[in-house]
N, C-alpha and C. Protein backbone atom coordinates (compact mmCIF):
# COMPACT_ATOMS: atom_id res chain seq x y z
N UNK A 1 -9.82 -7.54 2.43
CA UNK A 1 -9.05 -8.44 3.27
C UNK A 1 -9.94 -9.03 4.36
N UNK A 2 -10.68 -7.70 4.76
CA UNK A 2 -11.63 -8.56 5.88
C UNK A 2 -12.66 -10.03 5.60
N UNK A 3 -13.03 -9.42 4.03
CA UNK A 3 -13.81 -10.41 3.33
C UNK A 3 -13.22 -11.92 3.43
N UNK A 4 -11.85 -11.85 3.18
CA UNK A 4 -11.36 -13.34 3.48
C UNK A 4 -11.10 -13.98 4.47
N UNK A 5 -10.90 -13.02 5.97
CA UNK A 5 -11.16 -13.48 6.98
C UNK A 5 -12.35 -14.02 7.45
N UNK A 6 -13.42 -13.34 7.59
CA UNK A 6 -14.65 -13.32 7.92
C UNK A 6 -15.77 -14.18 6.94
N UNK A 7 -16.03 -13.69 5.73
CA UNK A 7 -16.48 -14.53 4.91
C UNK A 7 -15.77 -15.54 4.09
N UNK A 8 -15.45 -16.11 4.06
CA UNK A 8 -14.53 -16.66 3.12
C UNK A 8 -15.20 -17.66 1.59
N UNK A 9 -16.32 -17.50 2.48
CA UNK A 9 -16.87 -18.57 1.42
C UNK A 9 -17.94 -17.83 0.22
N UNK A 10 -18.18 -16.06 0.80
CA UNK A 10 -18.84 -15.62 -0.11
C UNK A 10 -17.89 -15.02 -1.30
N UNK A 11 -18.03 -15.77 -2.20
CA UNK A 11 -17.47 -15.89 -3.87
C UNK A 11 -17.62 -14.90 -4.39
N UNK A 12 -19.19 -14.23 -4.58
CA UNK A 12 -19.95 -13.50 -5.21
C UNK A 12 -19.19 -11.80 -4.66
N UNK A 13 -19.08 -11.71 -3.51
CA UNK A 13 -18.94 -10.73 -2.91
C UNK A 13 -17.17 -10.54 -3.12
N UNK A 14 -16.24 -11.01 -3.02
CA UNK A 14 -15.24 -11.54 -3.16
C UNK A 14 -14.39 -11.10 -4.82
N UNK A 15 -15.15 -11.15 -5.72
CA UNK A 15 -15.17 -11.10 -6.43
C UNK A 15 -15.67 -9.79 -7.19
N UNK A 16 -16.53 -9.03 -6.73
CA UNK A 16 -16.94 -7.82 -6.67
C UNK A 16 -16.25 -6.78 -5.90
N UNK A 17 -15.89 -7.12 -5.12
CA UNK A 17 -14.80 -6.16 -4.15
C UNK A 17 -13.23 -6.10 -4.97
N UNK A 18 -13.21 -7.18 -5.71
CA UNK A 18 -11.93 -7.53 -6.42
C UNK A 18 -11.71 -6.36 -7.47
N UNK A 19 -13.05 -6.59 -8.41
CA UNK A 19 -13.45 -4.82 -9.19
C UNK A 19 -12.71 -4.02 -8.87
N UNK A 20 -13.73 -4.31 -7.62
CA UNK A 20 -13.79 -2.49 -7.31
C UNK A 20 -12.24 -2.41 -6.99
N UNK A 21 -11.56 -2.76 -6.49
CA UNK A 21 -10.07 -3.11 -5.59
C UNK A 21 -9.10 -2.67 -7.09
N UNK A 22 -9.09 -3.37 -8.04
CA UNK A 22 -8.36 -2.99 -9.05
C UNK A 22 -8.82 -1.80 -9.73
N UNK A 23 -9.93 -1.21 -9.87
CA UNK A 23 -10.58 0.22 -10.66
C UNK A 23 -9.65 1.28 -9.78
N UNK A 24 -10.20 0.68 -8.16
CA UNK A 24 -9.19 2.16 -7.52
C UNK A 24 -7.93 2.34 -7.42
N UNK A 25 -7.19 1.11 -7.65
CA UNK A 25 -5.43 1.02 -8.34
C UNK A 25 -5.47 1.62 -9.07
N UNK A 26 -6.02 1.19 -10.20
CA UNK A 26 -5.87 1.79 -11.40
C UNK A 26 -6.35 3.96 -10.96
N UNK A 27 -7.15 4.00 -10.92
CA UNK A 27 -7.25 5.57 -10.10
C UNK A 27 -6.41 6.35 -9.33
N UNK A 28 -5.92 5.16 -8.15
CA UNK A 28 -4.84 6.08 -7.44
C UNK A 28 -3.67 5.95 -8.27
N UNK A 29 -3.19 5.29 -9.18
CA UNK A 29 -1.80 4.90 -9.92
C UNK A 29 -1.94 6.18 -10.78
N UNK A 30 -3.24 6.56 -11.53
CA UNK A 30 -3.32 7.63 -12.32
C UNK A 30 -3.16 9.24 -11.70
N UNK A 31 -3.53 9.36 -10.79
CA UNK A 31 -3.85 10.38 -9.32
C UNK A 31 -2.21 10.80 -8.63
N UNK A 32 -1.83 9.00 -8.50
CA UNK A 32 -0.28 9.34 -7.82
C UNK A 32 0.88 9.96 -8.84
N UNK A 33 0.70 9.44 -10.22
CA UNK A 33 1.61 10.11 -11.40
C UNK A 33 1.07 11.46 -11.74
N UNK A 34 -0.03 12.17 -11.73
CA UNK A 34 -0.16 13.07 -12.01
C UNK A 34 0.21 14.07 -10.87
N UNK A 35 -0.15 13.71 -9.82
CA UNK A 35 0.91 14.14 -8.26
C UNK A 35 2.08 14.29 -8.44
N UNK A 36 2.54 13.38 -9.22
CA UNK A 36 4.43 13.47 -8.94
C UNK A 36 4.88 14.21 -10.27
N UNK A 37 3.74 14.41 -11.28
CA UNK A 37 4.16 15.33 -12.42
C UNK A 37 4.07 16.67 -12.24
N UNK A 38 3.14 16.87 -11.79
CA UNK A 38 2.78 18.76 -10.96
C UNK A 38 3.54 18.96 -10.00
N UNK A 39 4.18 18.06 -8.93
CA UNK A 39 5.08 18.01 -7.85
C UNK A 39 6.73 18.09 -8.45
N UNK A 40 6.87 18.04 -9.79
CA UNK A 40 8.39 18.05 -10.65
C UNK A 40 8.13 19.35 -11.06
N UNK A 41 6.58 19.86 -11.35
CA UNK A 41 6.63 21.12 -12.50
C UNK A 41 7.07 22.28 -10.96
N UNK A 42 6.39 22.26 -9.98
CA UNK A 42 6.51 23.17 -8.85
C UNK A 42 7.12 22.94 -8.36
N UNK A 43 8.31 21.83 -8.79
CA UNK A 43 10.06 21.79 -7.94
C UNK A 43 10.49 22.75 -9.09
N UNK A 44 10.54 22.85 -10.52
CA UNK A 44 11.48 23.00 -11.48
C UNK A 44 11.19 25.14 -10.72
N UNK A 45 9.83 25.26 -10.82
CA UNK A 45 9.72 26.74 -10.76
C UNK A 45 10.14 26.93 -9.36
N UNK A 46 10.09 26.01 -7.88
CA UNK A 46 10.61 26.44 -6.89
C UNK A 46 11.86 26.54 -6.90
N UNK A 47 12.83 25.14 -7.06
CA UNK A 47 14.42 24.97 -7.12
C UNK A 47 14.88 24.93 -8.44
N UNK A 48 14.34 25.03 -9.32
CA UNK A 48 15.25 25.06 -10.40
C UNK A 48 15.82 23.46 -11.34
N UNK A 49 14.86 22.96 -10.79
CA UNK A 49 15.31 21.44 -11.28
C UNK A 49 13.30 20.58 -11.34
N UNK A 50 13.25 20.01 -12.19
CA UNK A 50 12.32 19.18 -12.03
C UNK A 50 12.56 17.83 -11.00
N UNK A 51 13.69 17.09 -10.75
CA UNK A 51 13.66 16.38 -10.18
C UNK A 51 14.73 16.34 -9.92
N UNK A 52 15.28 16.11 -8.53
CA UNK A 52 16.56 16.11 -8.15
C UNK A 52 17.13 14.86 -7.10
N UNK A 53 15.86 13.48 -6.84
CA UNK A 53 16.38 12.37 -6.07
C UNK A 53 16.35 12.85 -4.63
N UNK A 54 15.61 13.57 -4.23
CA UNK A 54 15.26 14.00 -3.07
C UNK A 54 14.64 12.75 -2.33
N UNK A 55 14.80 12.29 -0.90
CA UNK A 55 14.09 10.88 -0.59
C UNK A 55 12.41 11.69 -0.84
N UNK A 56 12.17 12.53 -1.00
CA UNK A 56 10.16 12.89 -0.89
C UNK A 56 10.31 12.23 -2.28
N UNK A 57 10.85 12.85 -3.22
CA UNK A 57 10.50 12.36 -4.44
C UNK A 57 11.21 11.12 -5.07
N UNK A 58 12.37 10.55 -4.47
CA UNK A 58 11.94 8.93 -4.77
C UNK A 58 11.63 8.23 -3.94
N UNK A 59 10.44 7.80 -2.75
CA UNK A 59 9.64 7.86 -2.10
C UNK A 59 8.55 7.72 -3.04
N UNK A 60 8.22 8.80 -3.75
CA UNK A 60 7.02 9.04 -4.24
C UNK A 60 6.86 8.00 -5.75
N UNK A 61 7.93 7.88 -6.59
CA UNK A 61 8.35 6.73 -7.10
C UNK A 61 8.34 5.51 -6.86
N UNK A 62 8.25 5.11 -5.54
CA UNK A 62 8.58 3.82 -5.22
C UNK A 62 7.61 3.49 -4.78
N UNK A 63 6.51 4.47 -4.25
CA UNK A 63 5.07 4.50 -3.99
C UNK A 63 4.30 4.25 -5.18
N UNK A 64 4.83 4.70 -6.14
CA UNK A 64 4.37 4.72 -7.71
C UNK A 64 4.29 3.47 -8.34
N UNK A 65 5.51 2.78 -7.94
CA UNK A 65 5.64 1.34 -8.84
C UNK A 65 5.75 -0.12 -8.05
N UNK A 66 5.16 0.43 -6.57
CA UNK A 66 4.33 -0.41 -5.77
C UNK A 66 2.66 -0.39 -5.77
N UNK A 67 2.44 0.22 -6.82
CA UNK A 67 0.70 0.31 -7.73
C UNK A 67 1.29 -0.38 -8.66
N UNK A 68 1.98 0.20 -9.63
CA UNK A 68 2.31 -0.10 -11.21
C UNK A 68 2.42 -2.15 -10.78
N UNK A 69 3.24 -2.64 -9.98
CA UNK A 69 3.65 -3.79 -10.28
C UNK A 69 2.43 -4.49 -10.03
N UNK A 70 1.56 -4.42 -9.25
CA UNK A 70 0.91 -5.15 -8.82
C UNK A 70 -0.18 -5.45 -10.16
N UNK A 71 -0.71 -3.72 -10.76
CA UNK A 71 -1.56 -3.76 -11.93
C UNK A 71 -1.07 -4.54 -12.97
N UNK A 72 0.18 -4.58 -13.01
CA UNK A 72 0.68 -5.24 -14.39
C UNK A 72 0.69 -7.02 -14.02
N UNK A 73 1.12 -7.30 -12.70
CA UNK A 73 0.86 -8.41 -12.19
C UNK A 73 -0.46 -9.07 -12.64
N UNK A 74 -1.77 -8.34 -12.39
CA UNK A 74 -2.75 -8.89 -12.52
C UNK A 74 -3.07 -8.74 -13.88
N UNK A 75 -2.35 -7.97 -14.54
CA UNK A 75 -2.61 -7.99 -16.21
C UNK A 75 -2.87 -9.61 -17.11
N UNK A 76 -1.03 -9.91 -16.70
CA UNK A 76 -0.62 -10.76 -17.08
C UNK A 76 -0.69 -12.23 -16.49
N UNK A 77 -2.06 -12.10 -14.99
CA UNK A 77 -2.13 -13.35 -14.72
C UNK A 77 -0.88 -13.88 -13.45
N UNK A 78 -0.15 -13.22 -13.09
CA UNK A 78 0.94 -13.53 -11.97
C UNK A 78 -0.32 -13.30 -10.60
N UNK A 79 -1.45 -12.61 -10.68
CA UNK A 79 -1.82 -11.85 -8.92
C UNK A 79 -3.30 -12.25 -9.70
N UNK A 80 -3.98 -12.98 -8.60
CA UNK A 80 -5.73 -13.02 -8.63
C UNK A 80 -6.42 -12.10 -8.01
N UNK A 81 -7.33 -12.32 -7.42
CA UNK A 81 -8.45 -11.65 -6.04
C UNK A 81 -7.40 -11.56 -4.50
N UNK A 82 -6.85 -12.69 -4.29
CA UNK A 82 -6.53 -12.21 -2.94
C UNK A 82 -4.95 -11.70 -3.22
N UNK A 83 -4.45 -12.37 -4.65
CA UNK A 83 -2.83 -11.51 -4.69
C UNK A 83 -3.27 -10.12 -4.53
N UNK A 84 -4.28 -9.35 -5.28
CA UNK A 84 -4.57 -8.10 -5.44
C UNK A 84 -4.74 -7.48 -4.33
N UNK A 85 -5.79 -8.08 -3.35
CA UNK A 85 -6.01 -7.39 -2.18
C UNK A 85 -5.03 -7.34 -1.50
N UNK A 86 -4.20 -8.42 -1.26
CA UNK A 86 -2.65 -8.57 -0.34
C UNK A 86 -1.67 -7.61 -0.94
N UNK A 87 -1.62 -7.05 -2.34
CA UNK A 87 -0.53 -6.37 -2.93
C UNK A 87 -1.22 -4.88 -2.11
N UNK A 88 -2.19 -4.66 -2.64
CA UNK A 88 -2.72 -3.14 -2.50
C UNK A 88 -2.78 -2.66 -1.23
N UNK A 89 -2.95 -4.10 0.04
CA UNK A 89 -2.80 -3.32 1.13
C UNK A 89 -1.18 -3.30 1.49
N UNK A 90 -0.38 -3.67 1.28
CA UNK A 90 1.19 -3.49 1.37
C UNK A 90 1.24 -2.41 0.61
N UNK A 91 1.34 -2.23 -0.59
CA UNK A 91 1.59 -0.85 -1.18
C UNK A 91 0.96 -0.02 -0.86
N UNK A 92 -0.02 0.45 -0.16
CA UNK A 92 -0.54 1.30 1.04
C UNK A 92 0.70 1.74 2.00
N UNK A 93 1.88 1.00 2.45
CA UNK A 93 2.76 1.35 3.42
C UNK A 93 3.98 1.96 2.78
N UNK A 94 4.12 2.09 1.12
CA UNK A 94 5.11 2.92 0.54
C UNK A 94 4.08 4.26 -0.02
N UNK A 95 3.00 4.65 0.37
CA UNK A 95 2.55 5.60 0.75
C UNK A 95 2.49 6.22 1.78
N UNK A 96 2.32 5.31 2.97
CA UNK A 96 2.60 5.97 4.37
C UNK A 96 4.37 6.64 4.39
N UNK A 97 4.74 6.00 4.00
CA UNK A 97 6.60 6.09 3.65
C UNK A 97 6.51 7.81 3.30
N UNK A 98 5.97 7.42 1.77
CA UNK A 98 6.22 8.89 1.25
C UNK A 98 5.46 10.00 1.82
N UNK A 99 4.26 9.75 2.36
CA UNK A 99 3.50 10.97 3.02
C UNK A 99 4.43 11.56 4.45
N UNK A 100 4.64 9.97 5.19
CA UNK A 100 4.83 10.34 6.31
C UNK A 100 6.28 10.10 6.49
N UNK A 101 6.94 9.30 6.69
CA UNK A 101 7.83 8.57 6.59
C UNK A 101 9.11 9.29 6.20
N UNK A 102 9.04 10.31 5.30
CA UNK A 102 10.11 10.90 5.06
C UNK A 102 10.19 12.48 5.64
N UNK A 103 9.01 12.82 5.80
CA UNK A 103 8.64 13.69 6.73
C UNK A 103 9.15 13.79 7.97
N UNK A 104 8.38 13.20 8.73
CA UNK A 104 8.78 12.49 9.73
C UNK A 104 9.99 11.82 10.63
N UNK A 105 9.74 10.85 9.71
CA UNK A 105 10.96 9.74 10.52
C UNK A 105 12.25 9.86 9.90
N UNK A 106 12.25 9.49 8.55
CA UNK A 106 13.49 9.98 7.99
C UNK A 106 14.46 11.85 8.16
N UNK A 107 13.32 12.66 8.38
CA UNK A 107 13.81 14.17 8.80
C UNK A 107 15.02 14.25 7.79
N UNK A 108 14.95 14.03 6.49
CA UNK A 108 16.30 14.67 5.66
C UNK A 108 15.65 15.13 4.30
N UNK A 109 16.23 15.63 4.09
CA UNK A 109 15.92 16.43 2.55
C UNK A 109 15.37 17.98 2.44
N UNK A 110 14.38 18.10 1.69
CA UNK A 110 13.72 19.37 1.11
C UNK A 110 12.22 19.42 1.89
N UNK A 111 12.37 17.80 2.47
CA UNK A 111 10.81 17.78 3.15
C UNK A 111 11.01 17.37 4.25
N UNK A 112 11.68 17.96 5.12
CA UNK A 112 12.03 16.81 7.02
C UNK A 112 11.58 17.62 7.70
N UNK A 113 10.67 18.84 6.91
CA UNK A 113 9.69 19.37 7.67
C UNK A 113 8.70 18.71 9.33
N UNK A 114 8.79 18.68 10.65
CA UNK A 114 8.09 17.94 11.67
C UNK A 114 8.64 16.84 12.23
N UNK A 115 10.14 16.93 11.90
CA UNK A 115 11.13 15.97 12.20
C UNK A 115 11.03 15.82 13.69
N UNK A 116 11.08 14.92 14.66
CA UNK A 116 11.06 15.30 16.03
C UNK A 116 9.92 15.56 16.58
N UNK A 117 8.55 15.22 16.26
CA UNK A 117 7.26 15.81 16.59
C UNK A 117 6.91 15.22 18.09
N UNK A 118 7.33 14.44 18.67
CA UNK A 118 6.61 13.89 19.82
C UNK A 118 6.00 12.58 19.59
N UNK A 119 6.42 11.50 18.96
CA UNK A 119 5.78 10.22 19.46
C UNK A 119 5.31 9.84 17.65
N UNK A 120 5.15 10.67 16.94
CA UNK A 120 4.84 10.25 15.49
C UNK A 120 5.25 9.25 14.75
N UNK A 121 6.13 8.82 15.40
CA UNK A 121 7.13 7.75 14.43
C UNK A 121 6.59 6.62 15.35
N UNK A 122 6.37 6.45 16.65
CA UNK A 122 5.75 5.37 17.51
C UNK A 122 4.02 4.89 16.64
N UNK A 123 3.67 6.01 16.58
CA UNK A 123 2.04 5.99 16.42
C UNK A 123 2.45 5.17 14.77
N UNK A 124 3.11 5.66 13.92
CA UNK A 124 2.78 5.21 12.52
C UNK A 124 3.65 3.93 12.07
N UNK A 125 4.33 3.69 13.15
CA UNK A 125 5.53 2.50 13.03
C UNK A 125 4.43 1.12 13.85
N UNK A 126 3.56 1.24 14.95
CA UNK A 126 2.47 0.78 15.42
C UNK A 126 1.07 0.47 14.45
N UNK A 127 1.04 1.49 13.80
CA UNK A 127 -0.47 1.11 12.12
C UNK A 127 0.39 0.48 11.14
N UNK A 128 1.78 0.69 10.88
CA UNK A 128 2.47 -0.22 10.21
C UNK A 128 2.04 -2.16 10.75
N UNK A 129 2.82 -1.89 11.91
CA UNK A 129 2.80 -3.16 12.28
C UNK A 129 1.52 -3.82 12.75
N UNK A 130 0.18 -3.20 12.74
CA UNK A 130 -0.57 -3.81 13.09
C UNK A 130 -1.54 -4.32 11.68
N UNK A 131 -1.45 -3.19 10.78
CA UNK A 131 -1.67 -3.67 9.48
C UNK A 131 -1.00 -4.77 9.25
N UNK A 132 0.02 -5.23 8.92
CA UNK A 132 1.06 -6.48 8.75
C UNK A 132 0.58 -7.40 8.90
N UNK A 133 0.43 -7.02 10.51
CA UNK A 133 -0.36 -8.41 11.04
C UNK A 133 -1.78 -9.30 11.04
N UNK A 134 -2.32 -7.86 10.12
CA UNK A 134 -3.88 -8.01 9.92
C UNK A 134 -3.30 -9.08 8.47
N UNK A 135 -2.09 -8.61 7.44
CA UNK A 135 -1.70 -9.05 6.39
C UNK A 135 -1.71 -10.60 6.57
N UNK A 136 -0.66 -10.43 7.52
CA UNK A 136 -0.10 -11.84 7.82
C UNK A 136 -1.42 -12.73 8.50
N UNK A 137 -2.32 -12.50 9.08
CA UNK A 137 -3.33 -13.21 9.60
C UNK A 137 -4.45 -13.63 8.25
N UNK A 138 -4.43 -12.43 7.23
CA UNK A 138 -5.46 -12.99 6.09
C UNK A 138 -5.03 -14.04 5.51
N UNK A 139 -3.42 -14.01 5.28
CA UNK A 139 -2.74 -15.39 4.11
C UNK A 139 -3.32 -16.18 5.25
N UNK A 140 -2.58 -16.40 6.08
CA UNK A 140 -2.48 -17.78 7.20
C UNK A 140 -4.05 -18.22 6.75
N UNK A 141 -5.22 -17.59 7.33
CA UNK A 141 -6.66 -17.66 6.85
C UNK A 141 -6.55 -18.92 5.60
N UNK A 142 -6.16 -17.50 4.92
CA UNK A 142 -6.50 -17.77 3.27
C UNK A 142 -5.66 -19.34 2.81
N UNK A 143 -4.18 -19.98 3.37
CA UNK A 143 -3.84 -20.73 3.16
C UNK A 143 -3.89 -22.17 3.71
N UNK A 144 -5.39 -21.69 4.48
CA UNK A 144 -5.72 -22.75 5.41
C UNK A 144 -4.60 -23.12 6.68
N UNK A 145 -3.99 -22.55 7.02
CA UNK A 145 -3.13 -22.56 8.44
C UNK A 145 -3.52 -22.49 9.17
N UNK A 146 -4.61 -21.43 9.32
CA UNK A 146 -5.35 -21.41 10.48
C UNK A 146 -6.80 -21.92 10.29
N UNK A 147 -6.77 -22.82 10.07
CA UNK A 147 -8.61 -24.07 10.45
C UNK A 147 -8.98 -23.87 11.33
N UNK A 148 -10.34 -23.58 10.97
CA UNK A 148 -11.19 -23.69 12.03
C UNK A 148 -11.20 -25.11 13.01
N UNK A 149 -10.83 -25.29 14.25
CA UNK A 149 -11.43 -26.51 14.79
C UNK A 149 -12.12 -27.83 14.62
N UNK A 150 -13.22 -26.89 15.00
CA UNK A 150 -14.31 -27.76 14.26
C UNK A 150 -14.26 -28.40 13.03
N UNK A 151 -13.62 -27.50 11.83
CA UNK A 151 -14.20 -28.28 10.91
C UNK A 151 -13.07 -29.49 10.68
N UNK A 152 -11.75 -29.24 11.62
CA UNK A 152 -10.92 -30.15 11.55
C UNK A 152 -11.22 -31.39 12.02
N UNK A 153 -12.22 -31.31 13.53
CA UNK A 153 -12.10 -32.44 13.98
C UNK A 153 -13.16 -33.17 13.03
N UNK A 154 -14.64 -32.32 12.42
CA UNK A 154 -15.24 -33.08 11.53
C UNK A 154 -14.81 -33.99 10.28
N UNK A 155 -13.88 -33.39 9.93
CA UNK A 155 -13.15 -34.31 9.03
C UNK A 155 -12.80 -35.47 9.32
């Protein structure tokens, strides 16, 4: 993302980061399902159920197929270089969700373990929103909204 702020014009680099950007989707998408398959086998032997709709574990689902859509997106040609980078850093925040988020802020279920901690929900509701805005500042960038000056008045 920074790449499109900052460089915008290096292609080469842009394009290589793009790689790498989809290899580690593809990694964490493989990483996060095998998480949520060992995380069903050590519910079934803890509670007695492999999966029971707990918000941790659909959370962890929804974290799941905020990877899945984006990969299949770029399969089929819907998401390029910067759809990819713009998807992957948003689906980054239905991971914060499920790590933290239900932990945390939500405080219900089998996991509301630290419910009430002192300021936790300020601190991660704040990297939410400042990520966003890093989001929202790359499109603007990226869709030419925000021109440089200069090169406006050169025109």
């Amino acid at each position: 993302m920074a790449n499109y702020i900052f460089t915008p014009n290096a292609k080469t680099r842009t394009r290589s980061l793009s790689k790498w950007n989809y290899g580690v989707l593809q990694l964490g998408v493989l990483l996060l399902t095998t998480g949520i398959f060992l995380g069903g086998i050590w519910a079934h032997f803890s509670w007695g159920r492999f999966w029971g709709w707990d918000p941790k574990e659909t959370w962890a689902l929804i974290a799941l197929m905020c990877y899945v859509v984006p990969l299949h997106g770029r399969l089929v040609g819907w998401l390029k270089d910067f759809g990819m980078a713009i998807t992957s850093v948003v689906a980054f925040k239905a991971v914060l969700m499920a790590w933290y988020g239900v932990n945390i802020v939500l405080g219900t279920g089998l996991h509301s373990y630290g419910f009430g901690t002192g300021g936790s929900e300020l601190f991660i509701a704040s990297f939410v929103g400042l990520d966003l805005l890093f989001v929202g500042v790359s499109v603007a960038k990226h869709k030419g909204w925000l021109a440089n000056k200069q090169m406006v008045e050169a025109d």
